[in-house]
Protein backbone atom coordinates (compact mmCIF):
# COMPACT_ATOMS: atom_id res chain seq x y z
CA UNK A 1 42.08 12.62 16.65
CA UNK A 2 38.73 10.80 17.07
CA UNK A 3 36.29 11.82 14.67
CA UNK A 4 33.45 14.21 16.44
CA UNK A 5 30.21 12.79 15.58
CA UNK A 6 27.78 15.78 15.99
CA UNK A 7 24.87 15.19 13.95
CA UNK A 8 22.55 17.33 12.43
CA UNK A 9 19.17 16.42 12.59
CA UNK A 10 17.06 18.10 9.55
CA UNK A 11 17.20 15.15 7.62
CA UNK A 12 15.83 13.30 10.42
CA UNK A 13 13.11 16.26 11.13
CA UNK A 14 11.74 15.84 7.83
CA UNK A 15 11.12 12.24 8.15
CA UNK A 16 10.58 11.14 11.57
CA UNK A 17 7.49 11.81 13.92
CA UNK A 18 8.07 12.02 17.78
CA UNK A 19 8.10 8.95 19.95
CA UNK A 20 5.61 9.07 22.82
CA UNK A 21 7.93 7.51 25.40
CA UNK A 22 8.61 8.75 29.12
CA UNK A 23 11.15 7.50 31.55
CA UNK A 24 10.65 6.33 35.30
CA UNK A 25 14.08 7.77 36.97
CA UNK A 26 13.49 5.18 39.86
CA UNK A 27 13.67 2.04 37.63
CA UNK A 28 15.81 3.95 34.88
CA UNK A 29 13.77 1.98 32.19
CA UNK A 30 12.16 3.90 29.27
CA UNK A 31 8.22 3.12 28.29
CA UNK A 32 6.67 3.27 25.02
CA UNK A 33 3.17 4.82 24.97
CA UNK A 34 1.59 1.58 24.73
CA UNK A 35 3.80 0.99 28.57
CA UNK A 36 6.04 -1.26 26.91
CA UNK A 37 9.79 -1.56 27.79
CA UNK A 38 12.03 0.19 25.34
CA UNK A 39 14.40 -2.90 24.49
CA UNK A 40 17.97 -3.14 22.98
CA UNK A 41 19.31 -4.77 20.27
CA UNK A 42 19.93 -7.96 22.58
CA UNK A 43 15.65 -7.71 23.59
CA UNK A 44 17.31 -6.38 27.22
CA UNK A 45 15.39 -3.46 28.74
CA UNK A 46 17.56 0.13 27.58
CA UNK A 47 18.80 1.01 31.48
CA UNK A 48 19.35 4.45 31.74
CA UNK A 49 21.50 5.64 34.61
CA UNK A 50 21.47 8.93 35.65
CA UNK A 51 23.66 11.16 37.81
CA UNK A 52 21.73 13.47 40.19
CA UNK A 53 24.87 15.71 40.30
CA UNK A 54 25.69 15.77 36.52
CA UNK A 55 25.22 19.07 34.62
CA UNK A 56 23.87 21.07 31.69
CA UNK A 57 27.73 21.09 29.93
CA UNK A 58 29.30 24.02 28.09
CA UNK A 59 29.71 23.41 24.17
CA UNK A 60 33.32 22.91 24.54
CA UNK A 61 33.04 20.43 27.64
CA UNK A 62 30.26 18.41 25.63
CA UNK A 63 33.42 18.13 22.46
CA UNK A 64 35.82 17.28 24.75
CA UNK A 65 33.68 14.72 26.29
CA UNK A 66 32.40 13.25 22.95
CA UNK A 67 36.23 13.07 21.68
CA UNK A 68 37.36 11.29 24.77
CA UNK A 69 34.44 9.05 24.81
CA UNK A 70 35.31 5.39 22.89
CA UNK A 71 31.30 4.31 22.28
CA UNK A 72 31.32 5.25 18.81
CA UNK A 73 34.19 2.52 18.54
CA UNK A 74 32.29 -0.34 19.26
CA UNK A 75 31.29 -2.81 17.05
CA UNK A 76 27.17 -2.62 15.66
CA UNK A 77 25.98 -5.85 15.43
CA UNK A 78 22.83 -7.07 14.29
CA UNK A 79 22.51 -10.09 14.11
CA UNK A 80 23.86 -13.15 16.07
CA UNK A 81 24.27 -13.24 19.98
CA UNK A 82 25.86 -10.24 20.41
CA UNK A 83 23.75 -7.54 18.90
CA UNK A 84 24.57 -4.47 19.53
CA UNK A 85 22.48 -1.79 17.66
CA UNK A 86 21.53 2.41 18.06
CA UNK A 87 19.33 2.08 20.97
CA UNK A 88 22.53 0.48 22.76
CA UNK A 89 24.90 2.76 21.45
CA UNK A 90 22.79 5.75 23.13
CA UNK A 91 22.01 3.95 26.45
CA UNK A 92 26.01 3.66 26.37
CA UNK A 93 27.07 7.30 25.93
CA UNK A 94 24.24 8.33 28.18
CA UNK A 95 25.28 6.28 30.78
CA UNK A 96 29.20 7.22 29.85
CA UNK A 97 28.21 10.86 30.22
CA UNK A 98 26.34 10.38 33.35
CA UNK A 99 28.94 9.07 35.09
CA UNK A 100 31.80 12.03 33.72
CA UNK A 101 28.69 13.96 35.59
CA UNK A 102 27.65 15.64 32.08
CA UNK A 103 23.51 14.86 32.20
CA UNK A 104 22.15 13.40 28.74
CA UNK A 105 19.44 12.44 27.15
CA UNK A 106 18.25 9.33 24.87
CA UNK A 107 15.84 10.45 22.26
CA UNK A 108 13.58 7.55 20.29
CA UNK A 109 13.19 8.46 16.35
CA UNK A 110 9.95 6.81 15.32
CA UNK A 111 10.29 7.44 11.02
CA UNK A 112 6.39 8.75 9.94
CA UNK A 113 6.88 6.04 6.93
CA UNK A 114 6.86 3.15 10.18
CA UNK A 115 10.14 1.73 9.51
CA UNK A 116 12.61 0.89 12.18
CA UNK A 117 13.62 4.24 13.99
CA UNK A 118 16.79 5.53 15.51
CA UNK A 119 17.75 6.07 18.88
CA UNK A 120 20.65 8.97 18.98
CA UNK A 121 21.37 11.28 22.53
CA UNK A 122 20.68 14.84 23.12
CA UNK A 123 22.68 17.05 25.44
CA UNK A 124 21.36 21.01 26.57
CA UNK A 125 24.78 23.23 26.18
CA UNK A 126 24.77 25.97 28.48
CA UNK A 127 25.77 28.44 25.88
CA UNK A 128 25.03 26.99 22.31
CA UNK A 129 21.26 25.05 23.39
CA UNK A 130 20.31 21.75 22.45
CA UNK A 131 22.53 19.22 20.54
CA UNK A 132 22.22 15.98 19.14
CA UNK A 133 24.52 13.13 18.84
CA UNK A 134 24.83 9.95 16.84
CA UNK A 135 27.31 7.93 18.19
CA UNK A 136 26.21 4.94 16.34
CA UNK A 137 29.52 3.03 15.10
């Protein structure tokens, strides 16, 4: 069986400062405070696609999901012509989830120290609240 790749953030809370982004559903492109384009690894915009009839999950439906789901399988690259990095990896399982009609979010780590952040996904369980997931490979 697939590993599960639930995450626990307080590492991350300790160290990383919200990102002042917001997302226009229309264009599905995510904006930086400064109204830049949040970018991939490949310097394409991050496309986020939702589903206007995907739900809140259950706990259990979320695993289930995240077990059956292969994104945490692909290769990260980072260099070369085929990067592939975190902020991909997220737009990928949101967009994956979308589409299995669970609704998802992509959440932007900025890291207080101003090194290069994280991008991971966030999901609101109907019974067990907010959860995060890395699916970074």
């Amino acid at each position: 069986m697939k590993k599960l790749l639930l995450a626990i953030l307080a590492a991350f809370a300790l160290l990383a400062t919200s990102c002042d982004c917001f997302f226009l559903p229309g264009e599905g492109y995510i904006y930086s405070e400064s109204g830049a384009v949040i970018v991939g690894g490949d310097n394409k915009p991050i496309r986020l696609i939702n589903n206007e009839n995907a739900a809140n999950p259950t706990f259990e439906q979320l695993l289930i999901f995240i077990s059956e789901d292969d994104t945490n399988t692909l290769p990260y690259v980072k260099d070369g012509p085929e990067v592939f990095v975190c902020s991909d990896f997220a737009e990928t399982l949101h967009n994956n989830a979308e589409q299995a009609g669970i609704k998802a979010g992509w959440v932007s780590i900025d890291y207080a120290d101003g090194s290069i952040g994280h991008a991971i996904n966030a999901f609101e369980t109907t019974d067990m609240g907010l959860v995060f997931i890395d699916c970074t490979g």
